[in-house]
Protein backbone atom coordinates (compact mmCIF):
# COMPACT_ATOMS: atom_id res chain seq x y z
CA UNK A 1 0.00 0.00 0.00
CA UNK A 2 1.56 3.27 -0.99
CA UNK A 3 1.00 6.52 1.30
CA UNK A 4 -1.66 7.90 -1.26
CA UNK A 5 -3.69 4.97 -0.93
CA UNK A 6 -7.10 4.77 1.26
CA UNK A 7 -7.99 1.60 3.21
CA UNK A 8 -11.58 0.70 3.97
CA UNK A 9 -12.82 -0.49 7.32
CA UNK A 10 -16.14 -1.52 8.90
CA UNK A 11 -17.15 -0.09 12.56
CA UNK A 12 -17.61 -2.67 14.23
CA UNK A 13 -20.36 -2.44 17.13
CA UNK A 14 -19.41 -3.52 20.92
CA UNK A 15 -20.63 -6.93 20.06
CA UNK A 16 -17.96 -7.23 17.42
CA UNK A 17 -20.46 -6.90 14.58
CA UNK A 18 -20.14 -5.07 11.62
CA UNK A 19 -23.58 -3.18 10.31
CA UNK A 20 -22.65 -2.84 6.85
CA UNK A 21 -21.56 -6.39 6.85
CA UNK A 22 -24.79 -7.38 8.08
CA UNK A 23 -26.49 -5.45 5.56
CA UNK A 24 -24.63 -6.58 2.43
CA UNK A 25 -25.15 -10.90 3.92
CA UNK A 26 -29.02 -9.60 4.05
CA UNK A 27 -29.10 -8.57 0.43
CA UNK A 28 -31.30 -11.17 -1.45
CA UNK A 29 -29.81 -9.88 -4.51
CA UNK A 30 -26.08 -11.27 -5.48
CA UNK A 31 -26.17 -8.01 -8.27
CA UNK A 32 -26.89 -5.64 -5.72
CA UNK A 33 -24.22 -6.83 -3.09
CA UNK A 34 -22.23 -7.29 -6.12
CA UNK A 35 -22.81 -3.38 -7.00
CA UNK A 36 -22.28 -2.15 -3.10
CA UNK A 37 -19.36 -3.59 -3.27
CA UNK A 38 -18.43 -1.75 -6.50
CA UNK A 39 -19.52 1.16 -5.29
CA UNK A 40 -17.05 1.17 -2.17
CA UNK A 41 -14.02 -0.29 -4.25
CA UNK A 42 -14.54 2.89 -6.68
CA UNK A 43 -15.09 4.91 -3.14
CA UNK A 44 -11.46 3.70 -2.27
CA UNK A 45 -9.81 4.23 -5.70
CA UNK A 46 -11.04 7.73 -5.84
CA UNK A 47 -9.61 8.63 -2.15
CA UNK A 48 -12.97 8.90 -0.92
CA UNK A 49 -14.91 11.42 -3.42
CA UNK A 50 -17.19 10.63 -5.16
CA UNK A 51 -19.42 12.88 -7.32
CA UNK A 52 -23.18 12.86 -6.88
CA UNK A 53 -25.34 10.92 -7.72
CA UNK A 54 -23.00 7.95 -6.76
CA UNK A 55 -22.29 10.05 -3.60
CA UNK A 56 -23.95 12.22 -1.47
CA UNK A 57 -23.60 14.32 1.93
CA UNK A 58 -26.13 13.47 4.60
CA UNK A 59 -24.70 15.56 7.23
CA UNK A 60 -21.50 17.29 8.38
CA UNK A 61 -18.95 14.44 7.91
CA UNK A 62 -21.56 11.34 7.36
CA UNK A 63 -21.93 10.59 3.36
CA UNK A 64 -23.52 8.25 1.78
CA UNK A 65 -22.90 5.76 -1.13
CA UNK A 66 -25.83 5.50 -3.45
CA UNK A 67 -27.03 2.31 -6.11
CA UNK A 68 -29.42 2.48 -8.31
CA UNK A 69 -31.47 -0.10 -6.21
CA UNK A 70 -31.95 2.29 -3.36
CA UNK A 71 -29.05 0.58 -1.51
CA UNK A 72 -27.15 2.87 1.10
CA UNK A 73 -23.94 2.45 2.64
CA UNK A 74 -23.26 4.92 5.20
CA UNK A 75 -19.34 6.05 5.58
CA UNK A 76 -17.18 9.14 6.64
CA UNK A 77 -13.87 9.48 6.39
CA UNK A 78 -10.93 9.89 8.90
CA UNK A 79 -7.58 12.09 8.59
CA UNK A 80 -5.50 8.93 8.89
CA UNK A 81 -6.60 8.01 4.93
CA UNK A 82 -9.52 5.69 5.91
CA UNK A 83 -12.77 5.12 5.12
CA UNK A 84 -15.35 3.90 7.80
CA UNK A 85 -18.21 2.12 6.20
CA UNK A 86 -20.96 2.89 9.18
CA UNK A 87 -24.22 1.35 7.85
CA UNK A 88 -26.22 0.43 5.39
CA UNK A 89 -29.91 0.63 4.79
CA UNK A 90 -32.09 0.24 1.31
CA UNK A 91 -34.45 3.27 0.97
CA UNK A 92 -37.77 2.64 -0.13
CA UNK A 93 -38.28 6.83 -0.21
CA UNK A 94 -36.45 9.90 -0.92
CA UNK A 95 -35.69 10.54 2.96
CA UNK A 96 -33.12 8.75 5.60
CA UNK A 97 -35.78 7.50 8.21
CA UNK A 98 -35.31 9.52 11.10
CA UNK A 99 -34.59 5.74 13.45
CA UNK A 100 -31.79 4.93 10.67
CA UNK A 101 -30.72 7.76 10.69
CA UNK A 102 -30.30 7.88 14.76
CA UNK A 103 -28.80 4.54 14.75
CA UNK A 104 -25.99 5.91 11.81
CA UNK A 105 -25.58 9.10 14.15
CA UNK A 106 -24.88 6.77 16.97
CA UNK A 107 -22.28 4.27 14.93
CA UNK A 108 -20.77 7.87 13.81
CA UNK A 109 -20.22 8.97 17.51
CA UNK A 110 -19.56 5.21 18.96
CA UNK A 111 -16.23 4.89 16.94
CA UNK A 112 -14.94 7.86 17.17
CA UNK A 113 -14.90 7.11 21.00
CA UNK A 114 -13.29 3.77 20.49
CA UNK A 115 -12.58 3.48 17.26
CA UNK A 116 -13.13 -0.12 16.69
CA UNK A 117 -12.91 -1.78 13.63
CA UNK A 118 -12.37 -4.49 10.93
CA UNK A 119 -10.57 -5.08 7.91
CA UNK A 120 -12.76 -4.35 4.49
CA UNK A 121 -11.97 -7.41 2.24
């Protein structure tokens, strides 16, 4: 890994479980796991920006990624060149429910306190 290069983590909960994991197993669809995951590979490539619509802020340092199915991964990113994937919810309307949204808020806050975490493979 060269120093221009971003790395990709999950937050992991104090259970040692990863949301966004949890969210991409839960996808019925192998196409739309398979675009998540192309979604946060081009994420990492392009050192964290992305240009909307693939990309969009929700609020001051939370984005979100954005397929066409309505899936959301929830991410911010850190100054030590890394991207913390958060959450991930699939929207059935244009607004973040305000209880995801909570629960994101909370992940957000949680590992900045502890900062606990797990390789992205």
């Amino acid at each position: 890994m060269t120093a221009e290069e971003y790395r990709v983590v999950y937050y992991l909960k104090s259970n040692n479980r990863a949301p966004v994991e949890e969210y991409l197993k839960g996808l019925k669809n192998k196409r739309d796991v398979a675009k998540m995951v192309a979604l946060v590979d081009k994420l990492r490539e392009e050192k964290g920006v992305l240009p909307f619509p693939h990309a969009k802020n929700v609020e001051k340092k939370i984005w979100e990624l954005r397929a066409t199915f309505g899936g959301r991964v929830f991410y911010f990113i850190t100054l030590g060149k890394k991207i913390v994937l958060l959450d991930g919810i699939t929207k059935k309307s244009d607004r973040i429910p305000q209880k995801d949204l909570d629960r994101i808020r909370e992940h957000y806050r949680d590992y900045i306190q502890y900062q606990r975490e797990k390789s992205y493979d």
